[in-house]
Protein backbone atom coordinates (compact mmCIF):
# COMPACT_ATOMS: atom_id res chain seq x y z
CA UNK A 1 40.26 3.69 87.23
CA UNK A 2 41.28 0.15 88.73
CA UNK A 3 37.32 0.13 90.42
CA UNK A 4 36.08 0.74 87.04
CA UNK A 5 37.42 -1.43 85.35
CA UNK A 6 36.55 -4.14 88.28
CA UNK A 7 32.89 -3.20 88.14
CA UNK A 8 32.69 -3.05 84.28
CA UNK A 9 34.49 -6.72 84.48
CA UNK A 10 31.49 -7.61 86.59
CA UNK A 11 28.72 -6.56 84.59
CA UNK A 12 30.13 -8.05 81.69
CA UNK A 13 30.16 -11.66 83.90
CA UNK A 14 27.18 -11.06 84.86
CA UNK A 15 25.70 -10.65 81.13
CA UNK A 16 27.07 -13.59 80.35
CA UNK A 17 25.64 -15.32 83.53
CA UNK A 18 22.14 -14.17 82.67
CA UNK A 19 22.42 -15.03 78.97
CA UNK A 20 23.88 -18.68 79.54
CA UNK A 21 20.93 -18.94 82.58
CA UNK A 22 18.17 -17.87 79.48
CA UNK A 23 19.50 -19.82 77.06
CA UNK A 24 19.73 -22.91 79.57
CA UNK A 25 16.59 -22.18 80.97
CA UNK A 26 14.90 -22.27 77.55
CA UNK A 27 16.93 -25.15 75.79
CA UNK A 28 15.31 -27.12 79.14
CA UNK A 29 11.97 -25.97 78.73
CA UNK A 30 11.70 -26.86 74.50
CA UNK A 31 8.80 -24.98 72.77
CA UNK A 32 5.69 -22.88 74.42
CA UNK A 33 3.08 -24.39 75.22
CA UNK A 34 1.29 -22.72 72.40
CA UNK A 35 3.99 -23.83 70.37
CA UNK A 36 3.80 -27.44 71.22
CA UNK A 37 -0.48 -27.02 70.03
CA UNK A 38 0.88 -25.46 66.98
CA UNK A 39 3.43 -28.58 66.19
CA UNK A 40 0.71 -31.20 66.73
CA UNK A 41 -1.62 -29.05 64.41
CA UNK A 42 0.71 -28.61 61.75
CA UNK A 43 1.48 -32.67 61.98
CA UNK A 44 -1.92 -33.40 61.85
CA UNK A 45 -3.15 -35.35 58.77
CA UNK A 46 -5.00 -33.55 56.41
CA UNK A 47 -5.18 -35.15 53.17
CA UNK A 48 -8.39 -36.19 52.33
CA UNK A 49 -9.66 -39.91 53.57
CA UNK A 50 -11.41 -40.80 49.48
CA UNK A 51 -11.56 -39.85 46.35
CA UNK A 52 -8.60 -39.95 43.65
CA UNK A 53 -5.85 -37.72 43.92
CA UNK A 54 -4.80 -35.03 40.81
CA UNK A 55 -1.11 -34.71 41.12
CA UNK A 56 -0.04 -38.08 39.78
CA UNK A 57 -2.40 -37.31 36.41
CA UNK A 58 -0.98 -33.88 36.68
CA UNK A 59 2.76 -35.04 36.69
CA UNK A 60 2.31 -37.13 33.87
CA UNK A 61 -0.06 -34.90 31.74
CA UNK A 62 2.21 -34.43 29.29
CA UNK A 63 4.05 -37.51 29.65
CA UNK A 64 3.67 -40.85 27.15
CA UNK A 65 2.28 -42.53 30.27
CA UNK A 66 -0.40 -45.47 29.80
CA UNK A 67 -3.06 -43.88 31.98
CA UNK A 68 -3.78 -47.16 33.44
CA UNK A 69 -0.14 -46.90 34.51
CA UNK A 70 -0.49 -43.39 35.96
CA UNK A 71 -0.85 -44.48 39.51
CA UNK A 72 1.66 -47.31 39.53
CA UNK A 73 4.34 -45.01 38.05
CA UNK A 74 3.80 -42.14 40.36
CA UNK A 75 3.95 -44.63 43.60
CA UNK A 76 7.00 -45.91 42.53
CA UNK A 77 8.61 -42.84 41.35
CA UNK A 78 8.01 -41.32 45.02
CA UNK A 79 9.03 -44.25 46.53
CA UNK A 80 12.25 -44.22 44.58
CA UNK A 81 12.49 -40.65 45.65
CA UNK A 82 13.77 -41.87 49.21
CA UNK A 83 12.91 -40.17 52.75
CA UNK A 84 16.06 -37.74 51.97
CA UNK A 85 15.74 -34.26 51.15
CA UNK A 86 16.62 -33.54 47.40
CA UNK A 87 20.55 -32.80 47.86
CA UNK A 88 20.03 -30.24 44.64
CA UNK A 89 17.41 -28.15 46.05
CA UNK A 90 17.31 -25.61 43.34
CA UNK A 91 16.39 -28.02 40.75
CA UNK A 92 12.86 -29.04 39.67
CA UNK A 93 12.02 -33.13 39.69
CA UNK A 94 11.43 -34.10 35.97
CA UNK A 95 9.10 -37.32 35.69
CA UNK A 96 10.59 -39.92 34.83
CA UNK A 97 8.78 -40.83 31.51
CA UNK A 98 9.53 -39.80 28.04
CA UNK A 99 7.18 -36.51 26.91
CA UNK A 100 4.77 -36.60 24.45
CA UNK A 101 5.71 -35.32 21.06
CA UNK A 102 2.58 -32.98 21.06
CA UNK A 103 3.55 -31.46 24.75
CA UNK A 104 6.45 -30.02 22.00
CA UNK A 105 3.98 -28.13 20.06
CA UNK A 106 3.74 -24.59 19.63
CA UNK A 107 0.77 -23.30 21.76
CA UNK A 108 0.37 -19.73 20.28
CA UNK A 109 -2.91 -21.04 18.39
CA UNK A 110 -4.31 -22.12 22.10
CA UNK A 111 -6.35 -19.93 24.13
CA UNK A 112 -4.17 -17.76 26.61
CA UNK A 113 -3.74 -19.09 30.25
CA UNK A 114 -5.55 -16.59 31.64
CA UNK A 115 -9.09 -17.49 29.41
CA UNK A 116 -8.82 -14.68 28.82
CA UNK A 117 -10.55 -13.29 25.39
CA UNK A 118 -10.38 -17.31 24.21
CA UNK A 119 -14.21 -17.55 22.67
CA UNK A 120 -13.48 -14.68 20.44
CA UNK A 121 -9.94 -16.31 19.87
CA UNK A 122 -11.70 -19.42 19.03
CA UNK A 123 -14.92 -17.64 17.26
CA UNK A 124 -12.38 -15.66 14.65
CA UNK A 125 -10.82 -18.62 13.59
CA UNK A 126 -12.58 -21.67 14.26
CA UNK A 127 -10.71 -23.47 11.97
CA UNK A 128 -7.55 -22.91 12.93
CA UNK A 129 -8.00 -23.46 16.16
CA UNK A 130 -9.93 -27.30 14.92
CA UNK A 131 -6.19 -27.49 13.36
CA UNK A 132 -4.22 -26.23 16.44
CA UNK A 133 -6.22 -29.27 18.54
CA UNK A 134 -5.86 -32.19 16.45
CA UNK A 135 -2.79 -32.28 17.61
CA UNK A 136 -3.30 -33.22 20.95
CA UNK A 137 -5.20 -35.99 20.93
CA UNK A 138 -3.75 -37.74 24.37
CA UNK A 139 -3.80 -34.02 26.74
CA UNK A 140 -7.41 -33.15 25.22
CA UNK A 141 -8.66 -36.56 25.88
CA UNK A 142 -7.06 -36.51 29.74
CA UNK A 143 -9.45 -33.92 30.32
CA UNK A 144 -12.04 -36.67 31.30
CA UNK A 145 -9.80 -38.51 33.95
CA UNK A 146 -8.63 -34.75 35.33
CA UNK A 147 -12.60 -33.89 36.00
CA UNK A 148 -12.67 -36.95 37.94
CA UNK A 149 -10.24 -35.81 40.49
CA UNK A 150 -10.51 -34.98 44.14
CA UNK A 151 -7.64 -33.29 45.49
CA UNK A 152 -4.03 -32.50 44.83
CA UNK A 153 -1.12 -34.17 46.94
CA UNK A 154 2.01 -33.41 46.03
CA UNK A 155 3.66 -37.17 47.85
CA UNK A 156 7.62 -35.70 47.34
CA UNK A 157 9.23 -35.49 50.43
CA UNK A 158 10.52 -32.16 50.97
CA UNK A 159 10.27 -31.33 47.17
CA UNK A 160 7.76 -28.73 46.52
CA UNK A 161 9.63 -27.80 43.36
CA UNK A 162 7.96 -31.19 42.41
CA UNK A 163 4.80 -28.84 42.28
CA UNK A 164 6.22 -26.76 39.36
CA UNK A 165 6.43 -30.08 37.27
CA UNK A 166 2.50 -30.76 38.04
CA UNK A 167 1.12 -27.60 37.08
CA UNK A 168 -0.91 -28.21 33.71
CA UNK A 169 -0.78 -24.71 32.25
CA UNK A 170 -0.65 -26.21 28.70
CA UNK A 171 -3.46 -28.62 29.69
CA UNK A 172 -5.69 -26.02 30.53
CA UNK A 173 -5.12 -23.82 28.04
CA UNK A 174 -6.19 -26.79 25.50
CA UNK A 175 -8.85 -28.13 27.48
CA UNK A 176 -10.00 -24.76 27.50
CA UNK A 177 -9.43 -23.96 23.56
CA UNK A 178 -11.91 -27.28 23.27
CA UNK A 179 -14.42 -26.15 25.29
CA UNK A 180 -14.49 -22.58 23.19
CA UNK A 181 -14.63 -24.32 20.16
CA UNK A 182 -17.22 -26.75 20.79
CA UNK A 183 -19.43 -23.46 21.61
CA UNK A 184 -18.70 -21.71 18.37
CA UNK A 185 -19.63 -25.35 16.47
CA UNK A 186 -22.75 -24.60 18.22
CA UNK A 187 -23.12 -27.09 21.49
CA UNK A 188 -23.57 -24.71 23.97
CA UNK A 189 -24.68 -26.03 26.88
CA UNK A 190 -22.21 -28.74 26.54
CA UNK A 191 -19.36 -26.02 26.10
CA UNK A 192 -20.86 -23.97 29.09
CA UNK A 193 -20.97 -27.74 31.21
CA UNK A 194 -17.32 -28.43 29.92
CA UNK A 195 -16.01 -25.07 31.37
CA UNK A 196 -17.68 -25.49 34.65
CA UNK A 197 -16.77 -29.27 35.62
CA UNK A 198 -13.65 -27.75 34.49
CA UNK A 199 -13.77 -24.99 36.98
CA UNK A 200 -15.23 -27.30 39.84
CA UNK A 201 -12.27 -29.67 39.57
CA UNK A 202 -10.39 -26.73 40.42
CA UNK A 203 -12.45 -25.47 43.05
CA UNK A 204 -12.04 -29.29 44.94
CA UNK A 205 -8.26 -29.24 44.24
CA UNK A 206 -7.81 -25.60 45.42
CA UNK A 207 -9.85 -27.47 48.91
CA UNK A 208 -7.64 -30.13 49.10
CA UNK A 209 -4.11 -29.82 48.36
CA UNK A 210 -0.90 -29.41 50.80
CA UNK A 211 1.11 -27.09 48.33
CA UNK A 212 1.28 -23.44 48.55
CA UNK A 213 1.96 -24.09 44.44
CA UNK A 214 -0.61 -26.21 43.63
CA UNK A 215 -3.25 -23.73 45.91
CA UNK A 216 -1.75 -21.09 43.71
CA UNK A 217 -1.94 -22.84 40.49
CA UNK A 218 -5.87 -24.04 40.97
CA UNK A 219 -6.46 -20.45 41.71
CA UNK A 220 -5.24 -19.41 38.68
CA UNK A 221 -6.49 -22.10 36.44
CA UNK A 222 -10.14 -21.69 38.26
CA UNK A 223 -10.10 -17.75 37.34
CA UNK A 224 -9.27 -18.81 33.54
CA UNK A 225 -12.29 -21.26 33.71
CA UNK A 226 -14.15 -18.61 35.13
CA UNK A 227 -13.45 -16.02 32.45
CA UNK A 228 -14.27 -18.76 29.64
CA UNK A 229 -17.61 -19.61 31.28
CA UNK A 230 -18.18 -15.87 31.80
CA UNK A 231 -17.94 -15.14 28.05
CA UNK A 232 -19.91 -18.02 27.18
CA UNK A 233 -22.85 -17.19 29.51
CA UNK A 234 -22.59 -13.11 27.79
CA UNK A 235 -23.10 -14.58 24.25
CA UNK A 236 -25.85 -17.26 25.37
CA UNK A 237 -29.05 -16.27 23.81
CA UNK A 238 -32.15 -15.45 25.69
CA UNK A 239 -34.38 -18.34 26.76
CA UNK A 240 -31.68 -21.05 27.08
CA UNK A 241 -30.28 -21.57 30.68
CA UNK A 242 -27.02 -22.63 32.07
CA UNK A 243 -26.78 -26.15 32.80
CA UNK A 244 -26.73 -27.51 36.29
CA UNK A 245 -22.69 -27.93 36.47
CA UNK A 246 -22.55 -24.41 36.58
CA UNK A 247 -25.05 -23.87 39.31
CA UNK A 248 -22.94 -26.83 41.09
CA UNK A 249 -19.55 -24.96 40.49
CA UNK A 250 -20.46 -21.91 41.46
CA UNK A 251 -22.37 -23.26 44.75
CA UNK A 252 -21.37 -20.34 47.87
CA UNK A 253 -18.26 -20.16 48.98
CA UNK A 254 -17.30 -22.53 52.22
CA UNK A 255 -14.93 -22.15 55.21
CA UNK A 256 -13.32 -25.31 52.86
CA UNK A 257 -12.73 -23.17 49.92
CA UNK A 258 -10.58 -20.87 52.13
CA UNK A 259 -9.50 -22.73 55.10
CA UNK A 260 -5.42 -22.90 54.22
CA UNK A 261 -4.36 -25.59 57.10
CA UNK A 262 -2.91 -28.05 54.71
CA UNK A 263 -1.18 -25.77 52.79
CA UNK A 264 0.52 -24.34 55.53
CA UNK A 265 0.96 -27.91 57.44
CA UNK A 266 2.34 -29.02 53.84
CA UNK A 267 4.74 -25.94 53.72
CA UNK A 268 5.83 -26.80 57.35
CA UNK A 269 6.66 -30.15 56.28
CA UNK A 270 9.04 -28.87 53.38
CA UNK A 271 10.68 -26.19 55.72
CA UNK A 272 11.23 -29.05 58.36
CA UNK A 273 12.58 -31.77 55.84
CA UNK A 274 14.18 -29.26 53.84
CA UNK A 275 16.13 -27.32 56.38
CA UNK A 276 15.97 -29.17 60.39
CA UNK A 277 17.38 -32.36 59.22
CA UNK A 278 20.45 -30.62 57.62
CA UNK A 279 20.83 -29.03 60.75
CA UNK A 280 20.48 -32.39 62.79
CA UNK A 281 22.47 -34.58 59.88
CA UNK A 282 24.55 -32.29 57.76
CA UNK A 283 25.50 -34.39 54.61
CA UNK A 284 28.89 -32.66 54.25
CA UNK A 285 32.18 -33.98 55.37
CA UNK A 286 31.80 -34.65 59.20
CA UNK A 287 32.19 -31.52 60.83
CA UNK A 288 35.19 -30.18 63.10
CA UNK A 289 34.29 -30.42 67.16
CA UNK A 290 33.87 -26.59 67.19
CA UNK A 291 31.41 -26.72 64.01
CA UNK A 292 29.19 -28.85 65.75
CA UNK A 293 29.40 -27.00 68.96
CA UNK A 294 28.63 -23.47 67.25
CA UNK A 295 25.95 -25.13 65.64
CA UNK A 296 24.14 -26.75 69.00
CA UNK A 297 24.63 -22.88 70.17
CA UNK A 298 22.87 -21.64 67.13
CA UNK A 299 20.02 -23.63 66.35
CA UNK A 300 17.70 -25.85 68.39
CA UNK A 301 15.86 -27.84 65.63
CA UNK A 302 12.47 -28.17 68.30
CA UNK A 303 12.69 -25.01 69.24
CA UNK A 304 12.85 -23.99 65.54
CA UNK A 305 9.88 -26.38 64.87
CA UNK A 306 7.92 -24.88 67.39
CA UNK A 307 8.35 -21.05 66.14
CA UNK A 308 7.62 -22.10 62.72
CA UNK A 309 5.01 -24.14 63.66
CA UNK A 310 3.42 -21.05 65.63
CA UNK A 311 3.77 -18.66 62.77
CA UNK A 312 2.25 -21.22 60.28
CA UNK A 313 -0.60 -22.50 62.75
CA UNK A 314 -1.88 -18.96 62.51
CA UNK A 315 -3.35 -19.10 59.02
CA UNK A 316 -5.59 -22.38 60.13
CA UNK A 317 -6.98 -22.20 63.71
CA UNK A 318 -9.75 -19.09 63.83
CA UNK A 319 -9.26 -17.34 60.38
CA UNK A 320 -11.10 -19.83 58.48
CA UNK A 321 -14.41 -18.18 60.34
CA UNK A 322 -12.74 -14.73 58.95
CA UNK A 323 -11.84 -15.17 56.04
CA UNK A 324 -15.27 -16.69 54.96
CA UNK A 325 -16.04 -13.00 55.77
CA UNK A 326 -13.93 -12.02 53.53
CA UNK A 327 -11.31 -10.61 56.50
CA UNK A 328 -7.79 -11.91 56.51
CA UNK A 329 -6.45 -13.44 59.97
CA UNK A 330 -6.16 -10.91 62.80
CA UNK A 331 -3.51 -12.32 64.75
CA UNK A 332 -0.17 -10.05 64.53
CA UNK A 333 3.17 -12.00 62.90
CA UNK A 334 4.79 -13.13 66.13
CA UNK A 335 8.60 -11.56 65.80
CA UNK A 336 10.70 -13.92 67.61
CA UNK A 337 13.96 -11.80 67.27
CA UNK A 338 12.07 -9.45 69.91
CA UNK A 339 11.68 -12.29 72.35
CA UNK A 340 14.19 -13.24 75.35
CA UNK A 341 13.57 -17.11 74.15
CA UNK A 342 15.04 -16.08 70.69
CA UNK A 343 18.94 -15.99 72.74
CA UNK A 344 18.34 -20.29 72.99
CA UNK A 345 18.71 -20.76 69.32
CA UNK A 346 19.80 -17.42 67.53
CA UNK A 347 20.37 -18.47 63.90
CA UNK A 348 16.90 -20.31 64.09
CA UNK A 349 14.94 -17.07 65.71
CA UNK A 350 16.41 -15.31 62.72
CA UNK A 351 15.49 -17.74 60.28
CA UNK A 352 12.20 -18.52 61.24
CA UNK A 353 11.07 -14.46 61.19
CA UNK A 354 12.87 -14.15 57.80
CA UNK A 355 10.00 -17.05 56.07
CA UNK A 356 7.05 -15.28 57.98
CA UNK A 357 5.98 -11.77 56.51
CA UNK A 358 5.03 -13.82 53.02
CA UNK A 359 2.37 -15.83 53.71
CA UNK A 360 -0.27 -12.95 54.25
CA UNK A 361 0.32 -12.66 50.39
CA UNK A 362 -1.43 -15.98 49.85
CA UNK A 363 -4.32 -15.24 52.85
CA UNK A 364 -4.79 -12.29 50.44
CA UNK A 365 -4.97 -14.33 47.11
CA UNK A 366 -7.07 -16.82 48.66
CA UNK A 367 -9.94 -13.77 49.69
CA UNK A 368 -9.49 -12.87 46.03
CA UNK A 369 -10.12 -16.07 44.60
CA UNK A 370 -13.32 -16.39 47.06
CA UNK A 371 -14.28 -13.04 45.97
CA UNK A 372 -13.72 -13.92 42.05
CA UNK A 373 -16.20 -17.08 42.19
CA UNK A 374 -18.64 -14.87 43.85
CA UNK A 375 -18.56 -12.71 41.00
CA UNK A 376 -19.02 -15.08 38.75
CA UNK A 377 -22.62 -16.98 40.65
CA UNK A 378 -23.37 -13.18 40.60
CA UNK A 379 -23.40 -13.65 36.50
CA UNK A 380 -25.90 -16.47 37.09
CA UNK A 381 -28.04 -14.85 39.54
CA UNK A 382 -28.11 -11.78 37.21
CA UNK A 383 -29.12 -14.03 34.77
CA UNK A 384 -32.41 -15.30 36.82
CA UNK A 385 -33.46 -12.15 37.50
CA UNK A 386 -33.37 -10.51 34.49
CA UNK A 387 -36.21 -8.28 33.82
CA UNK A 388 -36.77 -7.68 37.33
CA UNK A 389 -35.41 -4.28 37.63
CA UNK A 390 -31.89 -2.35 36.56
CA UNK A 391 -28.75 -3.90 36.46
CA UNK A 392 -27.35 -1.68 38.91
CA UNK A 393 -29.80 -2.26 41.24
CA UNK A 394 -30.35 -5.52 41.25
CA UNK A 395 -26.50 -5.71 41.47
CA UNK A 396 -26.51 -3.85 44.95
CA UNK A 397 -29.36 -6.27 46.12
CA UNK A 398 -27.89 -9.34 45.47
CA UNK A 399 -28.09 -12.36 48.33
CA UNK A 400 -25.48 -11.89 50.85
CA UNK A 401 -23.69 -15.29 49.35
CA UNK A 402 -22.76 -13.24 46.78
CA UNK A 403 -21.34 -10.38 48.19
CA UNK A 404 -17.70 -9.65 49.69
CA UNK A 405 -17.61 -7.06 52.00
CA UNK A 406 -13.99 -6.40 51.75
CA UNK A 407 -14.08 -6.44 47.73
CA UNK A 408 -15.47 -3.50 46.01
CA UNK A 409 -17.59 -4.71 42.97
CA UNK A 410 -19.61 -3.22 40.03
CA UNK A 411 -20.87 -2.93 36.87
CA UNK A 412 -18.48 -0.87 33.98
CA UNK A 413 -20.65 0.07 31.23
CA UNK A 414 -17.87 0.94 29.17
CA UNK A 415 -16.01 -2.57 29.16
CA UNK A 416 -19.65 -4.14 29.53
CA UNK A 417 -17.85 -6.47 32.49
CA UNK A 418 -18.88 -6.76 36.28
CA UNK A 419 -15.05 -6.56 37.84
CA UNK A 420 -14.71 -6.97 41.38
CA UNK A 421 -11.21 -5.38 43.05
CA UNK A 422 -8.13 -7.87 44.39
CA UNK A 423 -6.50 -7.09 47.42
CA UNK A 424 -3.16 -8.64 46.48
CA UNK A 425 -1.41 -5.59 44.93
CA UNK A 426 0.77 -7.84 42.35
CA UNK A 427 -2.43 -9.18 40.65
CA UNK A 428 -4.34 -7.62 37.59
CA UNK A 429 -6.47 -4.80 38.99
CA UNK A 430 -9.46 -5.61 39.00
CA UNK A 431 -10.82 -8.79 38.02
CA UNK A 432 -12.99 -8.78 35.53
CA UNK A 433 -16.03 -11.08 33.76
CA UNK A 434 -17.97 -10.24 30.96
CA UNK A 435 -21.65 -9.89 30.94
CA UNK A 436 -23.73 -9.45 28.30
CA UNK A 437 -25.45 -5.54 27.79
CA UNK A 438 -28.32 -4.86 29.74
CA UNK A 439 -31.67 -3.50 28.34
CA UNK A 440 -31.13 -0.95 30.66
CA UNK A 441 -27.78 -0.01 30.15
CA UNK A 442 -26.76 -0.70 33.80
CA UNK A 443 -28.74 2.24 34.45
């Protein structure tokens, strides 16, 4: 029994020997190689060089902000902000600017986020929807100054809640409602050009942005604009054509539109600001001698860096090229809890493999969105070709641009709408655009 107990004493010093050798061998050696390519690509600098960016407009849409002020306001409000972390990190970062009594109003008269059914909104009751608008003078007229936007850069330090603030779902839905009524007063191809320098703004901010929110949001706001231009192009009457913008907004779909490395570089940011530097500064009361030593055990900020830094890196080095084929990245989710490396910093192994699993939701939504502004150029290459054969058929030949391979698409004769299927299961199933009835009856 005494031997037993001897050699079960050894094995248990010699698991400890072996763990504190792996966990010293890997504290020395810092991140993978691999890992150490992943940190400098998710440090890398991605906001765009020109052009003017959307989020201070955006923050203060509904804000009584001078617009000539807009810029000066936002700088100094970020700058005000500090290099710190937000210490509430729950909360959501308010401008700081009184709000426009009209960003009060109710906006049950306005055209539903979505776009959604907002011509015949606007077409049943074009007067109360003239009514509903006049009283929002300053949001409609910000339209103009939005179109002239670039790209969306949310300039909060670890404060992507800040993103939630500068999402302009009331904007759109007016700007939106104004573009629907000026086509029921009868200027169509300036309503149909509205719509679409609408929906190209969108398209450049979805290209450009370094928040997973504001990727979401242009996504969303781009499919309303779609849906609007969609219904508009159904009721335009033979003979007239839809203005260059649209052609221009609807151009094919580039490895830009769905290349996600400054989302993800922008999400590493927040998860490294938010969440290392409490670990390397805790703002608490100074901890005991044992706190901090449990916590050195625990987590290894670089080596944390470096596994988040891998998992994020995989959404922006080859699936660009993939996803332009409408495939989502191919790379497996590394699971760090299954490597020996994970004993060097437990709590951070565990915490990095928690955040992972949830970004193939957005690689998804982005294929979707690529797949939904293909659907609609297919509206205006229907359009061209009309008379040139069945719907249906000329549907299954359309140019390759057009197509996603990963998407089924059609023609419902029924709801008179091409629809085109999502691959994110939590989204509307399937997408769909109105077109107006063929001769042939999609036969």
């Amino acid at each position: 029994m005494r031997e037993t107990l001897r050699w079960i004493g050894y094995l248990i010093v010699t698991t400890f020997v072996l763990i504190a050798l792996v966990f010293t061998a890997y504290r020395i050696r810092g991140p993978s190689r691999a890992q150490r390519d992943a940190l400098a690509l998710m440090r890398k600098d991605y906001r765009p060089q020109q052009g003017v960016n959307a989020f201070p407009l955006l923050w203060y849409v509904e804000y009584d902000v001078p617009d000539d002020e807009v810029a000066k306001r936002y700088a100094a409000e970020v700058a005000s902000a500090g290099p710190e972390p937000d210490a509430d990190f729950g909360s959501r970062r308010a401008p700081a600017a009184t709000k426009l009594t009209e960003a009060e109003g109710d906006p049950a008269r306005l055209c539903d986020r979505t776009g959604a059914g907002c011509l015949a909104k606007v077409r049943a009751e074009p007067e109360a929807m003239r009514v509903a608008l006049s009283t929002y003078p300053v949001i409609r007229r910000r339209a103009k100054a939005f179109e002239a936007t670039d790209y969306y850069w949310n300039d909060f330090r670890a404060d992507e809640a800040a993103s939630l603030t500068a999402v302009p779902t009331k904007a759109q839905r007016i700007w939106l409602s104004t573009f629907a009524l000026e086509y029921v007063d009868g200027d169509r191809a300036r309503a149909l050009a509205d719509t679409c320098v609408n929906l190209a703004a969108w398209r450049r901010l979805h290209r450009g942005t370094n928040s997973l929110i504001g990727s979401m949001s242009a996504i969303s706001s781009a499919d309303s604009a779609m849906r609007l231009f969609a219904d508009m192009l159904a009721a335009l009457p033979d003979g007239e054509t839809a203005p260059d913008a649209c052609v221009q907004a609807l151009r094919p779909i580039e490895v830009a539109d769905v290349d996600r490395c400054a989302e993800m570089a922008g999400e590493f940011a927040f998860n490294r600001d938010r969440f290392a530097e409490s670990f390397a500064r805790p703002r608490d009361a100074a901890p005991s001698w044992h706190e901090r030593a449990g916590t050195w055990l625990a987590v290894d900020v670089t080596q944390w860096e470096g596994w988040m830094a891998e998992q994020d890196a995989r959404y922006c080095e080859e699936p660009p090229a993939r996803m332009l084929a409408d495939l989502p990245p191919a790379a497996p989710i590394v699971r760090n809890t299954e490597r020996v490396e994970c004993i060097s910093s437990v709590i951070a192994c565990m915490m990095a493999d928690i955040a992972a699993p949830a970004f193939e939701n957005y690689d998804e939504r982005t294929l979707d969105y690529a797949a939904h502004v293909r659907l609609a150029a297919t509206l205006l290459w229907l359009r061209e070709t009309a008379g040139a054969g069945p719907l249906a058929r000329r549907l299954d030949a359309r140019p390759d641009a057009l197509v996603s391979r990963n998407h089924r698409a059609g023609y419902d004769a029924q709801s008179r709408t091409l629809f085109v299927d999502n691959m994110h299961g939590s989204r509307d199933e399937p997408f769909r655009l109105a077109i107006a009835d063929p001769p042939d009856n999609g036969r």
